[in-house]
Protein backbone atom coordinates (compact mmCIF):
# COMPACT_ATOMS: atom_id res chain seq x y z
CA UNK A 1 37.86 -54.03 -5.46
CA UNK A 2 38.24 -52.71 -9.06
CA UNK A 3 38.25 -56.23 -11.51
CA UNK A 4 39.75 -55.86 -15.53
CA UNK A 5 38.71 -59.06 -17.38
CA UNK A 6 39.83 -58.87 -20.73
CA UNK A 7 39.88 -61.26 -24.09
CA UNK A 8 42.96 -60.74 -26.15
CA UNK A 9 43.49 -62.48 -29.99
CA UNK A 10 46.48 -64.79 -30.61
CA UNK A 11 48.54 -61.72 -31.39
CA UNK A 12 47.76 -59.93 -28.23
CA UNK A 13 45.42 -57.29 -29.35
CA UNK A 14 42.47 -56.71 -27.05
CA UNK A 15 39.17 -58.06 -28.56
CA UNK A 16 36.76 -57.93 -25.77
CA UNK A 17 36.65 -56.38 -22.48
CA UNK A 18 33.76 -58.06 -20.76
CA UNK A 19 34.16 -55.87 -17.33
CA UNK A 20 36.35 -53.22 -16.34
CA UNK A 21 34.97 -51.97 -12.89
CA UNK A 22 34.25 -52.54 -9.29
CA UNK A 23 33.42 -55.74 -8.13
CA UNK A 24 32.20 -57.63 -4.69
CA UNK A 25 34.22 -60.15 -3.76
CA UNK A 26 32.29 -63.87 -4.40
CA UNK A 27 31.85 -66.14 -6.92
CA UNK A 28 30.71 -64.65 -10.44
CA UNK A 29 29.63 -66.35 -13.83
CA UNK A 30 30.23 -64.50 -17.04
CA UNK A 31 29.45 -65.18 -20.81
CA UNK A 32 31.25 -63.73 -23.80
CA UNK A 33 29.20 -64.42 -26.92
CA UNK A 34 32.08 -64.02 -28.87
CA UNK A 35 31.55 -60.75 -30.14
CA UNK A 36 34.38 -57.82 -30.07
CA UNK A 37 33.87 -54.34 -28.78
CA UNK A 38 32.07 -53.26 -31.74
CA UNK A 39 29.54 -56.20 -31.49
CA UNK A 40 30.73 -57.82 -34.29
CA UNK A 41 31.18 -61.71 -34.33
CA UNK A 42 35.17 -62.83 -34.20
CA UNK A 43 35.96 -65.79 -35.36
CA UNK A 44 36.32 -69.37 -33.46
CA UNK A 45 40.10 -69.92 -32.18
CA UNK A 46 41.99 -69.34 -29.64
CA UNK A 47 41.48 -66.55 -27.23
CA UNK A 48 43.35 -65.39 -23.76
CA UNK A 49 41.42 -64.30 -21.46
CA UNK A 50 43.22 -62.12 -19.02
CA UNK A 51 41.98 -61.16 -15.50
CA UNK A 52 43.76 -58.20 -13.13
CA UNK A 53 42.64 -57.19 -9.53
CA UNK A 54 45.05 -55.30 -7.91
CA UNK A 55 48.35 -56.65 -7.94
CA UNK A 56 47.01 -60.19 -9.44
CA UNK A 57 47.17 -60.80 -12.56
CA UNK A 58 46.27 -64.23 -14.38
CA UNK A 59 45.79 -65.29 -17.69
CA UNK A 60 44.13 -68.58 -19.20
CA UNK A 61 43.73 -69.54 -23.00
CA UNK A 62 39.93 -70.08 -23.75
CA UNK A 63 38.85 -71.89 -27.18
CA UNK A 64 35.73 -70.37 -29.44
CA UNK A 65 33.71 -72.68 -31.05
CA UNK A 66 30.86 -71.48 -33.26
């Protein structure tokens, strides 16, 4: 089914969406490099990382270290 997987800033705004498609259903691995949309480098932190398939939704926090 369609998969959203997206990496939001402490203030909510989207920074990164890493896939925004259809997916198989299984076991995945994904890196984010931390790099936004543009490609530029963001900053280490605190990041959510939120993931949506159909009528699930979770989100997790996720800490950058450069």
């Amino acid at each position: 089914g369609r998969l959203s997987l997206t990496v939001y800033d402490l203030l909510g705004r989207p920074v990164r969406t890493l896939i925004d498609g259809p997916m198989r259903a299984g076991y995945h691995n994904l890196t984010w490099r931390g790099n936004d949309d543009d490609g530029r480098s963001v900053g280490s932190g605190l990041y959510f990382i939120e993931m949506r398939a159909s009528q699930w939704r979770q989100i997790r926090k996720v800490m950058l270290l450069k």
